[in-house]
N, C-alpha and C. Protein backbone atom coordinates (compact mmCIF):
# COMPACT_ATOMS: atom_id res chain seq x y z
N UNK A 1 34.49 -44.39 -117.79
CA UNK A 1 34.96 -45.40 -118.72
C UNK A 1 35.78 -46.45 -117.96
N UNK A 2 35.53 -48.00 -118.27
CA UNK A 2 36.24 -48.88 -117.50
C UNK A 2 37.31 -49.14 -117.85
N UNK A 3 38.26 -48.95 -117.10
CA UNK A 3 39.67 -49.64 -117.30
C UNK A 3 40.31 -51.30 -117.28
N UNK A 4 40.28 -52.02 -118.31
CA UNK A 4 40.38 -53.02 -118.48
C UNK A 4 41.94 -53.65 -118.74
N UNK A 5 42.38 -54.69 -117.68
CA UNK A 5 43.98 -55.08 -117.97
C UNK A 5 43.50 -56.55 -118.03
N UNK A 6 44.72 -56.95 -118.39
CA UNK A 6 45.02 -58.45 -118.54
C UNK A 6 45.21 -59.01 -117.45
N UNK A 7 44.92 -60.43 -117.14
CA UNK A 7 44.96 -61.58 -115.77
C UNK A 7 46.65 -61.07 -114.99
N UNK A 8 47.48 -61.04 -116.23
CA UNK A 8 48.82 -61.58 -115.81
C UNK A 8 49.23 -60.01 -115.15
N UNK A 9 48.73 -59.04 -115.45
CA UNK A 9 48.83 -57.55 -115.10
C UNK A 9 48.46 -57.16 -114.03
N UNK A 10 47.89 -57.95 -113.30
CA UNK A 10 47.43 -57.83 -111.77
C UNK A 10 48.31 -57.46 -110.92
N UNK A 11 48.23 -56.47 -109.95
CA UNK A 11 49.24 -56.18 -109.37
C UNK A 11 49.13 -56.07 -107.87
N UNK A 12 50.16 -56.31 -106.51
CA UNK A 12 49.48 -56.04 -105.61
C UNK A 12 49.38 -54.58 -105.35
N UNK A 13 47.90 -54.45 -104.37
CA UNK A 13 47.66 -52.95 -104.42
C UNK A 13 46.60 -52.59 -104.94
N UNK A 14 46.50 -53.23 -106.47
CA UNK A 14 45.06 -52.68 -106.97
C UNK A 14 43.96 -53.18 -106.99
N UNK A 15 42.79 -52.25 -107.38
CA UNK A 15 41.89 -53.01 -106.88
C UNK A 15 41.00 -52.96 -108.22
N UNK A 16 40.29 -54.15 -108.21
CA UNK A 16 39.59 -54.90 -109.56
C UNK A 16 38.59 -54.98 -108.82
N UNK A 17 37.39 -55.25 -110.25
CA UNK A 17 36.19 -55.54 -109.75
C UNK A 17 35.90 -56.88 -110.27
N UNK A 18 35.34 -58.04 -109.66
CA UNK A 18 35.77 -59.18 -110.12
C UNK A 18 34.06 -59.98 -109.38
N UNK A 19 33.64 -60.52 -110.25
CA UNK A 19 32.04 -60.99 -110.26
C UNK A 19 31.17 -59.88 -109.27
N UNK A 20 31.17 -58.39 -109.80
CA UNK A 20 30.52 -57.65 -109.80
C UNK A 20 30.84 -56.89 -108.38
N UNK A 21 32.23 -57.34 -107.62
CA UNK A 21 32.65 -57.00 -106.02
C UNK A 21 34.08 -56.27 -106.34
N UNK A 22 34.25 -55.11 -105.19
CA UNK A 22 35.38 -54.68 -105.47
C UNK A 22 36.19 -55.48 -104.46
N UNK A 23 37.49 -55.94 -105.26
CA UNK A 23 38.57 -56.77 -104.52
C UNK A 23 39.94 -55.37 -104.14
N UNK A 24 40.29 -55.55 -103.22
CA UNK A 24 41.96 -55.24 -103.37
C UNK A 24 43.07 -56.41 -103.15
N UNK A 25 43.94 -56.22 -104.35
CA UNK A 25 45.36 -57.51 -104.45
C UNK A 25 45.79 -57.59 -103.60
N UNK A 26 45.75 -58.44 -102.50
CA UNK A 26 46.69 -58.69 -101.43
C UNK A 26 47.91 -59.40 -102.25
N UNK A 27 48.30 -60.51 -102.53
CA UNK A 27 49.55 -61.12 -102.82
C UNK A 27 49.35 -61.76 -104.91
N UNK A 28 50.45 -61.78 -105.06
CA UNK A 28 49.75 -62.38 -106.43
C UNK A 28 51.22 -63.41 -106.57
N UNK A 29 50.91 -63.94 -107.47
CA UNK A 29 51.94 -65.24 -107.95
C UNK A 29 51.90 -65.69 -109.25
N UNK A 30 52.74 -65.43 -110.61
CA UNK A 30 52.79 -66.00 -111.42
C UNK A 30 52.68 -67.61 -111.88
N UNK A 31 52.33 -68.13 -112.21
CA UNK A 31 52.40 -70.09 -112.30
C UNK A 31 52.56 -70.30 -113.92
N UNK A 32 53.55 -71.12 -113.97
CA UNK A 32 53.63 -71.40 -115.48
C UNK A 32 53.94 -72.74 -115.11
N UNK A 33 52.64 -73.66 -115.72
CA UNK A 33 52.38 -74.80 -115.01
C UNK A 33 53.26 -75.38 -116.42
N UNK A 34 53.00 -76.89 -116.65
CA UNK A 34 54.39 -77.72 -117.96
C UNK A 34 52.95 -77.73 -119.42
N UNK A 35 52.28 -77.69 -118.74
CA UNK A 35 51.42 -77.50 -119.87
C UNK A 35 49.85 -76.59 -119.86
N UNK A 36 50.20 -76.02 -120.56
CA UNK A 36 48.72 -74.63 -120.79
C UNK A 36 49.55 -73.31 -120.44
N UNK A 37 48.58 -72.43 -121.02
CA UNK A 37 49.06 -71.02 -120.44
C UNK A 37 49.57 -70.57 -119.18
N UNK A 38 50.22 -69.47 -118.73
CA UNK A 38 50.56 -69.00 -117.24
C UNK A 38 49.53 -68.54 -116.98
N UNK A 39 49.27 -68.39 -115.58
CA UNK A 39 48.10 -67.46 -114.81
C UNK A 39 48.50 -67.00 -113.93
N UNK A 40 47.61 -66.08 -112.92
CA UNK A 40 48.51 -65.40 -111.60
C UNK A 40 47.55 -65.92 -111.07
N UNK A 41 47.66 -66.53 -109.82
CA UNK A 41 47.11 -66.75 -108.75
C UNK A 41 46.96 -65.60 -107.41
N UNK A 42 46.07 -65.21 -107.61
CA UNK A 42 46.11 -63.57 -106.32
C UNK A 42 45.13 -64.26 -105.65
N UNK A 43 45.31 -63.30 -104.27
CA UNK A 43 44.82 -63.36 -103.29
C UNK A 43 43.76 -62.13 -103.19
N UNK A 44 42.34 -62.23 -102.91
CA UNK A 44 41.82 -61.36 -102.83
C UNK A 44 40.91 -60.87 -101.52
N UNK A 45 40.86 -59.27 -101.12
CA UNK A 45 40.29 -59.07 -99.69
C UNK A 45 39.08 -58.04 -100.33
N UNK A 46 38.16 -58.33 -100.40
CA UNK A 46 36.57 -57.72 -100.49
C UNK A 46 36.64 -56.21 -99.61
N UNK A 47 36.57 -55.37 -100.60
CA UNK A 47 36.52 -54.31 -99.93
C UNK A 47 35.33 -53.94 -98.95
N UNK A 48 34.21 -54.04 -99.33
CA UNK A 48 33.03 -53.95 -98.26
C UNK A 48 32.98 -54.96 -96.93
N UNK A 49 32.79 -56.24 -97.74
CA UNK A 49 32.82 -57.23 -96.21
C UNK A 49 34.08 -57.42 -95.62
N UNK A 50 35.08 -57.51 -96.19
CA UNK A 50 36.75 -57.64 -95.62
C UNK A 50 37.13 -58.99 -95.51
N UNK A 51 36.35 -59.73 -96.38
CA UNK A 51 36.66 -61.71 -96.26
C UNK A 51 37.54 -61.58 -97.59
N UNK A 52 38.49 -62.77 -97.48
CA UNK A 52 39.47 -62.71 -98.72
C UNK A 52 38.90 -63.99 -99.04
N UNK A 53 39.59 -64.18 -100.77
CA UNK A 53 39.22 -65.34 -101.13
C UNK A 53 40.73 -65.32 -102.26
N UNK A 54 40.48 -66.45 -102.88
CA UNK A 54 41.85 -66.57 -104.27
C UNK A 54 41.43 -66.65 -105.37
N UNK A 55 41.93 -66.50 -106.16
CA UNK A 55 41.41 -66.66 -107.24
C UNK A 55 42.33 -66.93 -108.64
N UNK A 56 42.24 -67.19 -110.00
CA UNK A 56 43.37 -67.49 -110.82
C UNK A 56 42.94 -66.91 -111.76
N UNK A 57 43.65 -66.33 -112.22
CA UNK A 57 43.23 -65.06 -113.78
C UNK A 57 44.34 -65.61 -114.68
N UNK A 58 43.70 -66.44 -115.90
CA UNK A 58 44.54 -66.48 -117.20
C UNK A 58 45.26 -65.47 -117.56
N UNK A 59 45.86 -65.20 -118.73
CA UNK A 59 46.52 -64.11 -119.06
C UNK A 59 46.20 -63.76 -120.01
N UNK A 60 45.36 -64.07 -120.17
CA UNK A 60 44.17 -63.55 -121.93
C UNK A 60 42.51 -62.67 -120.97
N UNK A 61 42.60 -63.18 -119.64
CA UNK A 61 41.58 -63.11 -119.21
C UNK A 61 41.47 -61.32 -118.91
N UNK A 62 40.26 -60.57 -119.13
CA UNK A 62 40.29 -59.38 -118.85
C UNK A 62 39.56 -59.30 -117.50
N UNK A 63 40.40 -57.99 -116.72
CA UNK A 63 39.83 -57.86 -115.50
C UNK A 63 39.69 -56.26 -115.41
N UNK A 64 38.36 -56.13 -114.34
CA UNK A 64 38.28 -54.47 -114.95
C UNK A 64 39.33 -53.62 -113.34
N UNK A 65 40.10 -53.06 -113.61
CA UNK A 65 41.04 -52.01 -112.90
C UNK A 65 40.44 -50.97 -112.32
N UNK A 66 40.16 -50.99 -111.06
CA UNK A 66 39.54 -49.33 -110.31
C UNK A 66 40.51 -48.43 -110.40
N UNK A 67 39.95 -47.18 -111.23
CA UNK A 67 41.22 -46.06 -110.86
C UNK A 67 40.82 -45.58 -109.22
N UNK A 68 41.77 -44.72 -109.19
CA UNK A 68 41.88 -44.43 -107.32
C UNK A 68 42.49 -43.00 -107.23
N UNK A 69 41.84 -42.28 -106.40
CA UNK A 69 41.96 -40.59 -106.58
C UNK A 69 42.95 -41.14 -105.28
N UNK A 70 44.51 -39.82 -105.34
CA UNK A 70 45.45 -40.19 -104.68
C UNK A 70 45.98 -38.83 -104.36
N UNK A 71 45.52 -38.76 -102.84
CA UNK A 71 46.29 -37.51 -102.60
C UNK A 71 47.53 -37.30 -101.71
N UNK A 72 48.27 -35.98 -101.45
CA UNK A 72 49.25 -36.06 -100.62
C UNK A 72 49.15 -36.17 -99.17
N UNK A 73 49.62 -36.36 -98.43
CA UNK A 73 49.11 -36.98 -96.71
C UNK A 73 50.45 -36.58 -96.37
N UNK A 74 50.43 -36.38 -94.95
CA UNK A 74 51.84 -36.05 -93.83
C UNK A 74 51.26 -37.45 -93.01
N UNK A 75 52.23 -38.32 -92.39
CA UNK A 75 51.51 -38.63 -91.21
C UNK A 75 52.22 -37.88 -90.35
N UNK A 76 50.95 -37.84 -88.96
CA UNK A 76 51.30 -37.08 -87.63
C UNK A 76 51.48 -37.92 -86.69
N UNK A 77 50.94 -38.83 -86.40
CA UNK A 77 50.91 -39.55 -85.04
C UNK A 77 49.75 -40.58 -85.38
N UNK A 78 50.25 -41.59 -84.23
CA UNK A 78 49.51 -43.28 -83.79
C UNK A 78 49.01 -42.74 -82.40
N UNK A 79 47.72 -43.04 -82.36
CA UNK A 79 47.12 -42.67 -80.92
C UNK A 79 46.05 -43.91 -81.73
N UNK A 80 44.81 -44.17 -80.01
CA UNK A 80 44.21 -44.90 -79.84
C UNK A 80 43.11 -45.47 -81.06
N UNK A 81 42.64 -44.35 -81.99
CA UNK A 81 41.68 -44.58 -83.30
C UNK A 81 42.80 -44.83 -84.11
N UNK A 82 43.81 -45.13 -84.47
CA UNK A 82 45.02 -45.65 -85.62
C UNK A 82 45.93 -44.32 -85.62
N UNK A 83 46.01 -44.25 -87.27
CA UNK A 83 47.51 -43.49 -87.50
C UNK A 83 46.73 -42.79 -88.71
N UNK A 84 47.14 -41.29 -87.90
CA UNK A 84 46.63 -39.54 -88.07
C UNK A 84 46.97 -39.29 -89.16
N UNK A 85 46.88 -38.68 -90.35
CA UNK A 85 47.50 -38.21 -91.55
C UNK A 85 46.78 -36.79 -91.61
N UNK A 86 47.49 -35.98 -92.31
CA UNK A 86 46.68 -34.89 -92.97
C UNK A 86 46.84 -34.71 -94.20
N UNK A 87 46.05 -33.94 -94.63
CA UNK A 87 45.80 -33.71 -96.13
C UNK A 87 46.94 -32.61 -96.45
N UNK A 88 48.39 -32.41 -97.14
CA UNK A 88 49.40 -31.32 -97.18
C UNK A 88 48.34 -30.14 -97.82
N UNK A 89 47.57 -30.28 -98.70
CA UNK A 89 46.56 -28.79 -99.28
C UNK A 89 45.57 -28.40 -98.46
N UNK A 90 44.76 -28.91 -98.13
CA UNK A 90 43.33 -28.51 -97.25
C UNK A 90 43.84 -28.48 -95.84
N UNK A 91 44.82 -29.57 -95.12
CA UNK A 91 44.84 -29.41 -93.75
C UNK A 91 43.75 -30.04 -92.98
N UNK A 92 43.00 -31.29 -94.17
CA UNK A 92 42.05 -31.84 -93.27
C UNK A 92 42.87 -33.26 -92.87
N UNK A 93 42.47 -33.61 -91.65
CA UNK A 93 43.27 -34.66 -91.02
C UNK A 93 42.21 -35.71 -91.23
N UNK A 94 42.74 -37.48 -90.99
CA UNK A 94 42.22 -38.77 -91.40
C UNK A 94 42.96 -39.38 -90.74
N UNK A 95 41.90 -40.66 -89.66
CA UNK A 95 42.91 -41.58 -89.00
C UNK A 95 41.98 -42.05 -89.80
N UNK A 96 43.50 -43.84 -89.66
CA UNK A 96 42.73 -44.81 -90.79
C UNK A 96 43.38 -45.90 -89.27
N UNK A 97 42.38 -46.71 -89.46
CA UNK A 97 42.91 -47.99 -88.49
C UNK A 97 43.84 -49.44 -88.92
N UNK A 98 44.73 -49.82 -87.88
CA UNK A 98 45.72 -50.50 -88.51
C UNK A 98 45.60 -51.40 -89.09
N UNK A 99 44.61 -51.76 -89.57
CA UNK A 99 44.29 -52.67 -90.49
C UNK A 99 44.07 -52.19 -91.93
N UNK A 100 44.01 -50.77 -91.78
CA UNK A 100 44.02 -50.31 -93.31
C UNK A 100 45.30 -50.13 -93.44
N UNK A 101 46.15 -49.89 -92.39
CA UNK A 101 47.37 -48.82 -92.80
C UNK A 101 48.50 -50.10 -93.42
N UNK A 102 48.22 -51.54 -92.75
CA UNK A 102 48.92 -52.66 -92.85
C UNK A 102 50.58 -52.81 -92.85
N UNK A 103 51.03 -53.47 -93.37
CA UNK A 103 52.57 -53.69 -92.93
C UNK A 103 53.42 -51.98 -93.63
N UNK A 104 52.50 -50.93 -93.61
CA UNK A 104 53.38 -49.60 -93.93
C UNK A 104 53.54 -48.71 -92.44
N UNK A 105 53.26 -49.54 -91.16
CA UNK A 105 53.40 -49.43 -90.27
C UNK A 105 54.68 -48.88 -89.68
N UNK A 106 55.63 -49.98 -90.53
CA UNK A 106 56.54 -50.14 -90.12
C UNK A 106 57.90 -49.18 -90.82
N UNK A 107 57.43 -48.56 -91.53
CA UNK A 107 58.00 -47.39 -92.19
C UNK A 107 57.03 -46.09 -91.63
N UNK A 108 56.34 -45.57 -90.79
CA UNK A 108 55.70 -44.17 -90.91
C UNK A 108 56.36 -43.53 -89.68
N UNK A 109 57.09 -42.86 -89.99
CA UNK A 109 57.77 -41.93 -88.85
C UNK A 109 56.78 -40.38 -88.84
N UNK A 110 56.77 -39.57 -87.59
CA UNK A 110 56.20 -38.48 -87.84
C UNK A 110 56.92 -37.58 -89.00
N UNK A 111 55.74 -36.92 -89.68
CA UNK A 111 56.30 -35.81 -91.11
C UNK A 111 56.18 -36.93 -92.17
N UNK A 112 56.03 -38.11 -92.46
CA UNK A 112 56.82 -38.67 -93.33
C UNK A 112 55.65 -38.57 -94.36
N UNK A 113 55.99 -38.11 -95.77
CA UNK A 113 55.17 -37.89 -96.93
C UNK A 113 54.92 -38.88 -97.99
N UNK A 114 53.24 -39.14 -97.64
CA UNK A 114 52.76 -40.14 -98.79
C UNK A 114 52.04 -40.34 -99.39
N UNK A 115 51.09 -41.40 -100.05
CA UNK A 115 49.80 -40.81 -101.00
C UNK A 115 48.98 -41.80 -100.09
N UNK A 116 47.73 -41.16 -99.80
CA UNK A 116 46.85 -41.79 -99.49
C UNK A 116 45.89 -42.20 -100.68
N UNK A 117 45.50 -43.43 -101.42
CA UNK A 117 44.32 -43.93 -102.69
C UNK A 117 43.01 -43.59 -101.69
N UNK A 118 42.36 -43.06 -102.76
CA UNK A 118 41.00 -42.79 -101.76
C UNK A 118 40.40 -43.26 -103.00
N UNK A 119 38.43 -44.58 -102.67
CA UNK A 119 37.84 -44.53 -104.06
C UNK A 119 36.36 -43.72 -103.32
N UNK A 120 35.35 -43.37 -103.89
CA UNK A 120 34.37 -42.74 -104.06
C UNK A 120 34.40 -42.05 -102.48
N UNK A 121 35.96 -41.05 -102.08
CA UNK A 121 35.83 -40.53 -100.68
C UNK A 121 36.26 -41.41 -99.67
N UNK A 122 36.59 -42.90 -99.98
CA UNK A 122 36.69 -44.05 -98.41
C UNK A 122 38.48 -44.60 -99.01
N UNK A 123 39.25 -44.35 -98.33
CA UNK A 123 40.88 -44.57 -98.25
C UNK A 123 40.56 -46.10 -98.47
N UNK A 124 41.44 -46.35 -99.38
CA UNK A 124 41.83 -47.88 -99.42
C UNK A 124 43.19 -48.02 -99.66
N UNK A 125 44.29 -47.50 -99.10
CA UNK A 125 45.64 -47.99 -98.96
C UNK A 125 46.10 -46.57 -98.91
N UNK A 126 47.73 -46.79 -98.99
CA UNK A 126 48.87 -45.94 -98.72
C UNK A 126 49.72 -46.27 -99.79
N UNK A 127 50.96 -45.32 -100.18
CA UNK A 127 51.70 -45.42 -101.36
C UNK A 127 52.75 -44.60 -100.39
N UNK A 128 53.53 -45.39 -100.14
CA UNK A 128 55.05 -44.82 -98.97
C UNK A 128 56.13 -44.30 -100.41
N UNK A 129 56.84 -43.53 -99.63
CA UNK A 129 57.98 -43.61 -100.63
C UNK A 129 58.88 -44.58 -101.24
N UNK A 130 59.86 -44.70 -102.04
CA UNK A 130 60.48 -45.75 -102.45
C UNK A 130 61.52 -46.25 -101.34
N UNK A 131 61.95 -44.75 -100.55
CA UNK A 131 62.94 -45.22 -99.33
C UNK A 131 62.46 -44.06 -98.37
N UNK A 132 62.82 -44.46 -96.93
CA UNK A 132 62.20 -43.59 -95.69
C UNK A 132 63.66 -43.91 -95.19
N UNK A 133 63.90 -43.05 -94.27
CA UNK A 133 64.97 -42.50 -93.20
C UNK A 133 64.81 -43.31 -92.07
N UNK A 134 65.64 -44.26 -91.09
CA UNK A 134 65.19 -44.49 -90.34
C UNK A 134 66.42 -44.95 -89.18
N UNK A 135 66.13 -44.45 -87.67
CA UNK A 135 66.82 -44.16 -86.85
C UNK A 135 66.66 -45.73 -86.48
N UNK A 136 68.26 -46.40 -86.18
CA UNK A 136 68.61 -47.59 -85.66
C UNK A 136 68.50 -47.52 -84.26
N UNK A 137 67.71 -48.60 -83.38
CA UNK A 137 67.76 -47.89 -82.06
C UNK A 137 67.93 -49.08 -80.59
N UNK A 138 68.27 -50.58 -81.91
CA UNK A 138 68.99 -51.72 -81.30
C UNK A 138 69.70 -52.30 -81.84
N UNK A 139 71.15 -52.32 -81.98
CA UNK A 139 72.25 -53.36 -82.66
C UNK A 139 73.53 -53.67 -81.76
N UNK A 140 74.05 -54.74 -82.03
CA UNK A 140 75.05 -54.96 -81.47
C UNK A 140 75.77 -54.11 -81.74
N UNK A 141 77.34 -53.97 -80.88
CA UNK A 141 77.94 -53.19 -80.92
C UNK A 141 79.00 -53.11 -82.52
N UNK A 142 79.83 -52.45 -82.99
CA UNK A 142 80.62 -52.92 -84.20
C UNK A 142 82.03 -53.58 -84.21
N UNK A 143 81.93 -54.40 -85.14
CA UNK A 143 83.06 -55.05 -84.79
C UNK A 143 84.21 -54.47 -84.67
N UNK A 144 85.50 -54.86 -84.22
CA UNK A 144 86.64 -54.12 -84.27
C UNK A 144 87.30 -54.24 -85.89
N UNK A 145 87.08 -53.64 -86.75
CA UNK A 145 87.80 -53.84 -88.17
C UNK A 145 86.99 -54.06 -89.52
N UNK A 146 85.75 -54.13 -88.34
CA UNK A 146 84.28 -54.46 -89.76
C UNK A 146 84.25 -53.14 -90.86
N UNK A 147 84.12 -53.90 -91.87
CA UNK A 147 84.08 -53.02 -93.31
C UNK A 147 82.68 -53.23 -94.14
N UNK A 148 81.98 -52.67 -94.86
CA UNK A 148 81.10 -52.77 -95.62
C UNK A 148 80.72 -54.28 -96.38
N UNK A 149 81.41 -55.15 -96.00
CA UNK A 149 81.30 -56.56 -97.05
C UNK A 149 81.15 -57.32 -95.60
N UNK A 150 80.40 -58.20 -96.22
CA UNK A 150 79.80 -59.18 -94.53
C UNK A 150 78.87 -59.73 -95.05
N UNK A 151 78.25 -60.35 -94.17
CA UNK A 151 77.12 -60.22 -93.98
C UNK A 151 76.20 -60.03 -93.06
N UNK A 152 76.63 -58.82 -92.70
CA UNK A 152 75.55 -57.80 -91.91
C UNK A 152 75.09 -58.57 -90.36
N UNK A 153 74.37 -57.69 -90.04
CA UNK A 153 74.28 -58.22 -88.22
C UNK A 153 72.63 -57.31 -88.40
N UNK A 154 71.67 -58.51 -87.03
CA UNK A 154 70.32 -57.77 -86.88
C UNK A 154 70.07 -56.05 -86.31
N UNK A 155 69.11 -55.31 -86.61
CA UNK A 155 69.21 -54.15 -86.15
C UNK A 155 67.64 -53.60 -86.20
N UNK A 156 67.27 -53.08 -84.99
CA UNK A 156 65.73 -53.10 -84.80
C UNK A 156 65.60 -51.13 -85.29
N UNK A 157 64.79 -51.01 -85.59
CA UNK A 157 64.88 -49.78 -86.48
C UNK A 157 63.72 -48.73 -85.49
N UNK A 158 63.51 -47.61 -85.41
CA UNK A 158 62.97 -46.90 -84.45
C UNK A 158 60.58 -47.14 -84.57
N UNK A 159 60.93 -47.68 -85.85
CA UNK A 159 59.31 -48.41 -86.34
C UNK A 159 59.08 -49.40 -85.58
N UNK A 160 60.06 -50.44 -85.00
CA UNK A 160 60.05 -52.03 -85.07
C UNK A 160 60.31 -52.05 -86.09
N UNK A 161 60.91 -52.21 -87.15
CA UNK A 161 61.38 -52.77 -88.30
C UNK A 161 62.76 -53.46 -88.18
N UNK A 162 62.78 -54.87 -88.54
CA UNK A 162 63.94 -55.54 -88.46
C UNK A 162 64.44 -55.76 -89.91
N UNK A 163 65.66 -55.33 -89.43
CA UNK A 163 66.34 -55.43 -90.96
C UNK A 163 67.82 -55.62 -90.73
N UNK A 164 68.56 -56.19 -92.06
CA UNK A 164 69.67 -56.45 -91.27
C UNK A 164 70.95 -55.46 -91.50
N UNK A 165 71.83 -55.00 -91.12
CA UNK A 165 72.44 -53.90 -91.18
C UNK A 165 74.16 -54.13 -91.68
N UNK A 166 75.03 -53.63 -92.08
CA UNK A 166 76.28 -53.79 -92.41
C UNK A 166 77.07 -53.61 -90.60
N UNK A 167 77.73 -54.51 -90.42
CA UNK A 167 78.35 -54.37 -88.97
C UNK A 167 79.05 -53.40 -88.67
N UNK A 168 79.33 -52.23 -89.56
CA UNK A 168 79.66 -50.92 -88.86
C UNK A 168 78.20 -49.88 -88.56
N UNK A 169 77.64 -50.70 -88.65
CA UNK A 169 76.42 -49.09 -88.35
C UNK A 169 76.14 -49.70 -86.31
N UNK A 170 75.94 -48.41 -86.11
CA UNK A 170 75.66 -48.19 -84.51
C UNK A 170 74.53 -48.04 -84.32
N UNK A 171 73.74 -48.32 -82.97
CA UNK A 171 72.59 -47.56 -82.13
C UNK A 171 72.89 -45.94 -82.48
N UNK A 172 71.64 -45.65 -83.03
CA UNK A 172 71.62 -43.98 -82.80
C UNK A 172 71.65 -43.02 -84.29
N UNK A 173 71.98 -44.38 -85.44
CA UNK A 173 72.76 -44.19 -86.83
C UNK A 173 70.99 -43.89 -87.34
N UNK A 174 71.08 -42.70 -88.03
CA UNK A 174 70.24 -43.31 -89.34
C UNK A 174 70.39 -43.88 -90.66
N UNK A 175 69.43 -44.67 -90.81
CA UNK A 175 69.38 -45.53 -92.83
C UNK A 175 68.72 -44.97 -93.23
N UNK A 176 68.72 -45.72 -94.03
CA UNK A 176 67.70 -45.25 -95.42
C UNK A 176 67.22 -46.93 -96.06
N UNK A 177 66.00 -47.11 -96.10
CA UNK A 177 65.74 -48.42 -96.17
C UNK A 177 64.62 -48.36 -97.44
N UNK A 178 64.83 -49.41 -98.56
CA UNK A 178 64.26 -49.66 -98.91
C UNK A 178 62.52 -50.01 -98.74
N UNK A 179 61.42 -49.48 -98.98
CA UNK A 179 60.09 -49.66 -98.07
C UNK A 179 59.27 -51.05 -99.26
N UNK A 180 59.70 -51.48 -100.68
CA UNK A 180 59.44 -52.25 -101.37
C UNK A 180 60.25 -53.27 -100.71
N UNK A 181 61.37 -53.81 -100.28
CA UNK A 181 62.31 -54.89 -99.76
C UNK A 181 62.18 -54.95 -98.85
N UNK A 182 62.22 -53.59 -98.08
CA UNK A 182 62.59 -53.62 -96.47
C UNK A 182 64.17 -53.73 -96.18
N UNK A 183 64.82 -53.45 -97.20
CA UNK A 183 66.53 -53.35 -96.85
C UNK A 183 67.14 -52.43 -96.45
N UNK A 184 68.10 -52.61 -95.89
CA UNK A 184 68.98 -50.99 -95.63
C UNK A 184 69.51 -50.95 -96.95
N UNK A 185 69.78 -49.50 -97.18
CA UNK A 185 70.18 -49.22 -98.91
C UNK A 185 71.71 -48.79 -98.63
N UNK A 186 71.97 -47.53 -97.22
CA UNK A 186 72.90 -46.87 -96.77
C UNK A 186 72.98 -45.72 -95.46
N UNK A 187 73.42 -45.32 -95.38
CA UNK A 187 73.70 -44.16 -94.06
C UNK A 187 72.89 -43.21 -94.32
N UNK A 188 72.24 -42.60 -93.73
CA UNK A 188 71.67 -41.23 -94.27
C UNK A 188 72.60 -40.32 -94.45
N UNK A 189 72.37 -38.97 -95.28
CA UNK A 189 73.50 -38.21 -95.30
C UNK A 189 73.29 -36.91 -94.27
């Protein structure tokens, strides 16, 4: 049975079938122009050929929604075919290449638990947690007297992830970072 949402319900992540092709949402954008209805303007990447295109969905307009079988995954390791996951029930392992895995790169530490979307058996994305743990492993040093209110100083995170940090955290500290923002939230405990 097809799952049918509205233009304005588009979300990034999912994937629609849209003049008879499956798309996945790369970016989307609300527009509420001075006169006529709003629409979202998304960005779309063709799941088979991998060419994107754009497109504008009214908000009356129906679009049909792929559901997506979603299971649990560990990742293990980045070696030369991409980044290793296993299946936590079966124990069957899946590299996906970095072009599938995309900017969740930058959050996957080894162990770290997530959902892999799979549609008819072929992975089409990742679902990270809301926040991941992550070891600081370049910042300036802290100031002499710095307190929690600032505004923060750069800090390269053990992913490459740049984010910016409260000027008491050190080299060596772990966070806890937002993986929807990309912010530090706080200290790990």
């Amino acid at each position: 049975m097809a799952n049918y949402i509205n233009g304005n319900a588009i979300k990034v992540g999912n994937i629609i079938r849209y003049k008879n092709e499956m798309y996945k949402v790369m970016t989307t954008m609300v527009q509420k122009p001075g006169k006529g209805p709003a629409y979202t303007q998304a960005k779309l990447r063709n799941i088979v050929l991998g060419n994107q295109t754009e497109n504008r969905f009214r908000s009356d307009e129906k679009v049909e929604k792929i559901s997506l079988e979603q299971q649990n995954m560990e990742f293990l390791y980045e070696d030369s075919s991409g980044y290793v996951f296993m299946n936590t029930e079966t124990y069957d392992q899946l590299s996906l290449p970095k072009e599938e895995v995309g900017s969740a790169t930058e959050y996957l530490t080894s162990n770290l638990k997530a959902q892999i979307e799979f549609f008819e058996g072929k992975p089409m994305g990742i679902i990270l947690p809301k926040v991941v743990e992550l070891e600081i492993v370049e910042t300036e040093p802290p100031l002499k007297g710095a307190t929690a209110s600032g505004s923060g100083k750069p800090a390269k995170c053990e992913t490459g992830l740049a984010i910016s940090v409260p000027n008491f955290i050190e080299v060596g500290e772990v966070v806890r970072v937002d993986t929807v923002e990309g912010k530090y939230l706080e200290r790990a405990k």
